[in-house]
N, C-alpha and C. Protein backbone atom coordinates (compact mmCIF):
# COMPACT_ATOMS: atom_id res chain seq x y z
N UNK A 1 6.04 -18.99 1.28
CA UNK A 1 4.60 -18.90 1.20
C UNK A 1 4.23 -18.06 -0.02
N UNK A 2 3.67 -18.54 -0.81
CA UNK A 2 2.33 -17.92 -1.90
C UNK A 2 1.47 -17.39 -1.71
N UNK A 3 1.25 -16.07 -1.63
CA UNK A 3 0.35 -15.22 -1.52
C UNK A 3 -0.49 -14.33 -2.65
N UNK A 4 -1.98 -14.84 -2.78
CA UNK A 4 -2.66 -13.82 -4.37
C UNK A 4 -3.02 -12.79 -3.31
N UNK A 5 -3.20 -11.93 -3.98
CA UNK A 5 -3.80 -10.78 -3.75
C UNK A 5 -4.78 -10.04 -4.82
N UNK A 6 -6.04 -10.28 -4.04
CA UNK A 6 -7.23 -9.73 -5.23
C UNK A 6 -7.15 -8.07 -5.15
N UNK A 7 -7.18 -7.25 -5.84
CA UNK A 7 -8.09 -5.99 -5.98
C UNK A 7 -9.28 -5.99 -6.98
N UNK A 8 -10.10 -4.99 -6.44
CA UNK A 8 -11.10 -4.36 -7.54
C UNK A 8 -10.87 -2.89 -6.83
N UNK A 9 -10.49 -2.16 -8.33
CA UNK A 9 -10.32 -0.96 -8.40
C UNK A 9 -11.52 -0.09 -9.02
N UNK A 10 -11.22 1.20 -9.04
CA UNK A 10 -12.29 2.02 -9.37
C UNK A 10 -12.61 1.73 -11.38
N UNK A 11 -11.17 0.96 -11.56
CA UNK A 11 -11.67 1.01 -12.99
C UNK A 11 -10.94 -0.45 -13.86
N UNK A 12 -10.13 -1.09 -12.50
CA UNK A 12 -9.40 -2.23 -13.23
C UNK A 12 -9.41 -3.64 -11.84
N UNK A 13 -8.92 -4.74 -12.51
CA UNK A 13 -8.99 -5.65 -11.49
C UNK A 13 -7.78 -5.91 -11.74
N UNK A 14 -7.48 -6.34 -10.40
CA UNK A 14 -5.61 -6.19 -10.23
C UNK A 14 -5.67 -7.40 -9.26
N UNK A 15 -4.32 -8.19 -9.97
CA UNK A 15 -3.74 -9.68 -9.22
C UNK A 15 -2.37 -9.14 -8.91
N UNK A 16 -1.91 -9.91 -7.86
CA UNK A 16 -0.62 -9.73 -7.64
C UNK A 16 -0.06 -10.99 -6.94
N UNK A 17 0.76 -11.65 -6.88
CA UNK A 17 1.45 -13.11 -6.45
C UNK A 17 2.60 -12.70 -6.06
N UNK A 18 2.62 -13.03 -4.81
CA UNK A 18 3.80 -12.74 -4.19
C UNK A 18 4.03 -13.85 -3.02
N UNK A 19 5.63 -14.04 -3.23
CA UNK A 19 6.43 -15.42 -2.87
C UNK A 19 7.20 -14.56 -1.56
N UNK A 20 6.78 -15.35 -0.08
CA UNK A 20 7.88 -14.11 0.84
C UNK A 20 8.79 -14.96 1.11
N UNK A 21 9.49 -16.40 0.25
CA UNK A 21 10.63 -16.74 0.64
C UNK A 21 11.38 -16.20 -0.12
N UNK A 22 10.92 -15.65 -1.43
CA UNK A 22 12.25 -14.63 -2.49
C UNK A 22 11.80 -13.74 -2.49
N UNK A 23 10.68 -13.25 -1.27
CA UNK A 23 10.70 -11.50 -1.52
C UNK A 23 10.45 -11.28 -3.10
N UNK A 24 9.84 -12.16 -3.98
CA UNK A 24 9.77 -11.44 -4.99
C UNK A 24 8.06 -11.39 -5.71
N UNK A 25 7.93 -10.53 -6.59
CA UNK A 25 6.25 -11.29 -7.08
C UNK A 25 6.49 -10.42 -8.20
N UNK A 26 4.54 -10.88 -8.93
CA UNK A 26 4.84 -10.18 -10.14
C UNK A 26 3.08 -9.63 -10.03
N UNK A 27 2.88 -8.30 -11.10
CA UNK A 27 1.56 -8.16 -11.09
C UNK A 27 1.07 -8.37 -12.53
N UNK A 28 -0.66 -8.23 -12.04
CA UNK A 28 -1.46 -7.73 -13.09
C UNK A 28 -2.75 -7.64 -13.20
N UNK A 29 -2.68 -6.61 -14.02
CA UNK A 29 -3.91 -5.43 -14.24
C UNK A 29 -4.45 -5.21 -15.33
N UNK A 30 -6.06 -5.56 -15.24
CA UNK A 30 -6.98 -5.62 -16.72
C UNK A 30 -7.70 -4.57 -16.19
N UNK A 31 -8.22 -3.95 -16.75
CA UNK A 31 -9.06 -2.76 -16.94
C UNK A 31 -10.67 -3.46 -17.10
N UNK A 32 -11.46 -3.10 -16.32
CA UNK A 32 -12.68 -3.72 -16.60
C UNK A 32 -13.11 -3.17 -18.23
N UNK A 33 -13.65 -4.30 -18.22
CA UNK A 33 -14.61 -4.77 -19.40
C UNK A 33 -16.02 -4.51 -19.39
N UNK A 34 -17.11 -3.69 -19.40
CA UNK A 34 -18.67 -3.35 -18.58
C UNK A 34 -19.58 -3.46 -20.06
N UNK A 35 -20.59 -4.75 -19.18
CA UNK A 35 -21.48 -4.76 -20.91
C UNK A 35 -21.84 -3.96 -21.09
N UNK A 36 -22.20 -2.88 -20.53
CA UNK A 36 -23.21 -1.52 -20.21
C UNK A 36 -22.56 -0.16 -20.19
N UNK A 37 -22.05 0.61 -21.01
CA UNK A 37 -21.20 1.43 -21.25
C UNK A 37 -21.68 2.63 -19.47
N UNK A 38 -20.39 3.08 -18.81
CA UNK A 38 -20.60 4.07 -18.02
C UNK A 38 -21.68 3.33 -17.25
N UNK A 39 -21.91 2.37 -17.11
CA UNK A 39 -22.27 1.65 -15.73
C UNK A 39 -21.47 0.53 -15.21
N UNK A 40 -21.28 0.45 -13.68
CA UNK A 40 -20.42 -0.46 -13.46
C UNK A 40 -21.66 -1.69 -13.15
N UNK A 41 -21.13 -2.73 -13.10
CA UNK A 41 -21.68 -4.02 -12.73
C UNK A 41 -21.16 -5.31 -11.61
N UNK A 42 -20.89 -4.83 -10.43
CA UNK A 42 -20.33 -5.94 -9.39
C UNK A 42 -20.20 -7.38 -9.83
N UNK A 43 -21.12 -7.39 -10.49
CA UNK A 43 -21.22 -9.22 -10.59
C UNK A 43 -19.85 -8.99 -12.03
N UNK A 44 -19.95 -8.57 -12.81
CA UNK A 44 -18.87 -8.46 -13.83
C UNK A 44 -17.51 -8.06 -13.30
N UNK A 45 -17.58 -7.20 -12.20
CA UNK A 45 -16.10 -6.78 -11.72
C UNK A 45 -15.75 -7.69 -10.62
N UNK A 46 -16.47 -8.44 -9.97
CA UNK A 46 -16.13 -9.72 -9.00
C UNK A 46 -15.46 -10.53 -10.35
N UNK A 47 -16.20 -11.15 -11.00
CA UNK A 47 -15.54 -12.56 -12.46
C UNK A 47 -14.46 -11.90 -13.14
N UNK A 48 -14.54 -10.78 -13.45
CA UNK A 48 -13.21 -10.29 -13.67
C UNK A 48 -12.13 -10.34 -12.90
N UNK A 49 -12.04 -9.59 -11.54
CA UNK A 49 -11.26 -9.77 -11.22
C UNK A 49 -10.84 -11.38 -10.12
N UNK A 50 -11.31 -12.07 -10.33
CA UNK A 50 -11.41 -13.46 -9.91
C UNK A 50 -10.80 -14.42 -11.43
N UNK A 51 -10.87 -13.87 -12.67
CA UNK A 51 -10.00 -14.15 -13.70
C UNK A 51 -8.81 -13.77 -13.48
N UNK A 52 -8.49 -12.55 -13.46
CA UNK A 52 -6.82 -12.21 -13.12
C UNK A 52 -6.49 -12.51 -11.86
N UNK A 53 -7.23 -13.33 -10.83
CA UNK A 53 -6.33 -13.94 -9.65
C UNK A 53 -5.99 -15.60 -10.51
N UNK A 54 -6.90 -16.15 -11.10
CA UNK A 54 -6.69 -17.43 -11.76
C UNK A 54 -5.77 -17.36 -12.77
N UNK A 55 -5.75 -16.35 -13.71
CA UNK A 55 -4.37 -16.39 -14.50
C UNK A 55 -3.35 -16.27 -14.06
N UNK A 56 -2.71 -15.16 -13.03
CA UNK A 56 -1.78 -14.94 -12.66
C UNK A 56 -1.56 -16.40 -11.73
N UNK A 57 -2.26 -17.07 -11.39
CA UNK A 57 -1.70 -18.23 -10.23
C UNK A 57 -1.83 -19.54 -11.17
N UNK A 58 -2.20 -19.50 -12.06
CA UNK A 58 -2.26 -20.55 -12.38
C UNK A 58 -0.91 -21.26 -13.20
N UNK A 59 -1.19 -22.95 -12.43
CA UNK A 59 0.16 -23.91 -12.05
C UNK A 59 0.73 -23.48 -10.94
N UNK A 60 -0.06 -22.91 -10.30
CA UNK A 60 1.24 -22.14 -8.69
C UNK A 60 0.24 -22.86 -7.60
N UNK A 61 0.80 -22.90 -6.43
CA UNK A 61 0.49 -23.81 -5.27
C UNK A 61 0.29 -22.38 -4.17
N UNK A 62 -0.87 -21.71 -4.60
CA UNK A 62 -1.57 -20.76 -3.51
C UNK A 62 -1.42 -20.97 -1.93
N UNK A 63 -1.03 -20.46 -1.07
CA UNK A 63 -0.72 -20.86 0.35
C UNK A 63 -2.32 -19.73 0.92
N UNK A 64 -2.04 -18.44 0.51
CA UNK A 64 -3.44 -17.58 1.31
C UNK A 64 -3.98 -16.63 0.24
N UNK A 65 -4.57 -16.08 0.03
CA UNK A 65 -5.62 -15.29 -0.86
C UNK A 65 -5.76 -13.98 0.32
N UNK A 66 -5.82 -13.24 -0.06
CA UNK A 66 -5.89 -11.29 0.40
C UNK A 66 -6.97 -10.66 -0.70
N UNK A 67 -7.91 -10.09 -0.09
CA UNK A 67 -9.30 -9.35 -1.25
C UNK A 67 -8.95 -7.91 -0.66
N UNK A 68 -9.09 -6.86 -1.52
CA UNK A 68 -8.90 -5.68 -1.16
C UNK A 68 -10.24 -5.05 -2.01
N UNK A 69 -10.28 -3.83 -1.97
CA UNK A 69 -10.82 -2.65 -3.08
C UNK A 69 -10.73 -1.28 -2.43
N UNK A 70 -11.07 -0.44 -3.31
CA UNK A 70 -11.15 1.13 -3.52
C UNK A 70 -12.25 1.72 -2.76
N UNK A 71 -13.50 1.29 -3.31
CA UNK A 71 -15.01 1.45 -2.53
C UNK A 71 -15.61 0.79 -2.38
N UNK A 72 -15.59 -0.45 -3.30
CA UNK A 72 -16.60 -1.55 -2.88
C UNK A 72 -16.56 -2.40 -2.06
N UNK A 73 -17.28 -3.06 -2.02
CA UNK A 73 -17.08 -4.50 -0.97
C UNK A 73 -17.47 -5.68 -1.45
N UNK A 74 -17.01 -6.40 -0.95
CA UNK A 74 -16.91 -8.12 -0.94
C UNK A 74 -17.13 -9.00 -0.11
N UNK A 75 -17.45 -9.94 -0.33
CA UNK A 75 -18.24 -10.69 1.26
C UNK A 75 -17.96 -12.24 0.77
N UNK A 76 -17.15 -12.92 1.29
CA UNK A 76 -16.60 -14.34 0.86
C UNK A 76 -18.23 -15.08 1.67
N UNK A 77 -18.40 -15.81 1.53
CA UNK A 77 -19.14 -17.15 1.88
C UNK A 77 -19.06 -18.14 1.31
N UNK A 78 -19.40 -19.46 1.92
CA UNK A 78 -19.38 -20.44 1.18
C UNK A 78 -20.80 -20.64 0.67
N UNK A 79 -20.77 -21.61 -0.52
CA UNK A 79 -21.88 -22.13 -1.16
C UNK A 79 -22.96 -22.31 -0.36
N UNK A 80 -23.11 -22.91 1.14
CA UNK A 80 -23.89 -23.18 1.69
C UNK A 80 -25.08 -21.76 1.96
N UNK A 81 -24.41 -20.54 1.92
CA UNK A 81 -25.36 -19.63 2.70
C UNK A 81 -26.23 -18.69 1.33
């Protein structure tokens, strides 16, 4: 099984892919990017770190997705709501 794993951290967005039939994975971590110097921006640190879950998986056959963070929060819905 293929497993991403999202973070948003206090200052970076972090992917991680991890395979539990080889026990093995790999990470990675971008440092946010903020148009707005010393302000953060949710909507910029969600697309960010929703970029480093798509790079790190991409060509890979995702089985489940895991969202974490530090302080913030996240709220999946679908398009409909």
């Amino acid at each position: 099984m293929i497993i991403l794993t999202l973070e948003t951290s206090t200052t970076s967005a972090k992917a991680m892919l991890y395979d539990s039939d080889t026990d093995s994975g790999e990470t990675l971590t971008r440092p946010f990017i903020m148009p707005e110097r010393n302000q953060m921006n949710a909507d910029v640190m969600v697309s960010q770190t929703l970029d480093a879950g798509r790079e790190i998986a991409q060509g890979k056959h995702v089985d489940a997705i895991s969202v974490s963070s530090v302080w913030h929060s996240l709220i999946l819905r679908s398009h409909d709501y």
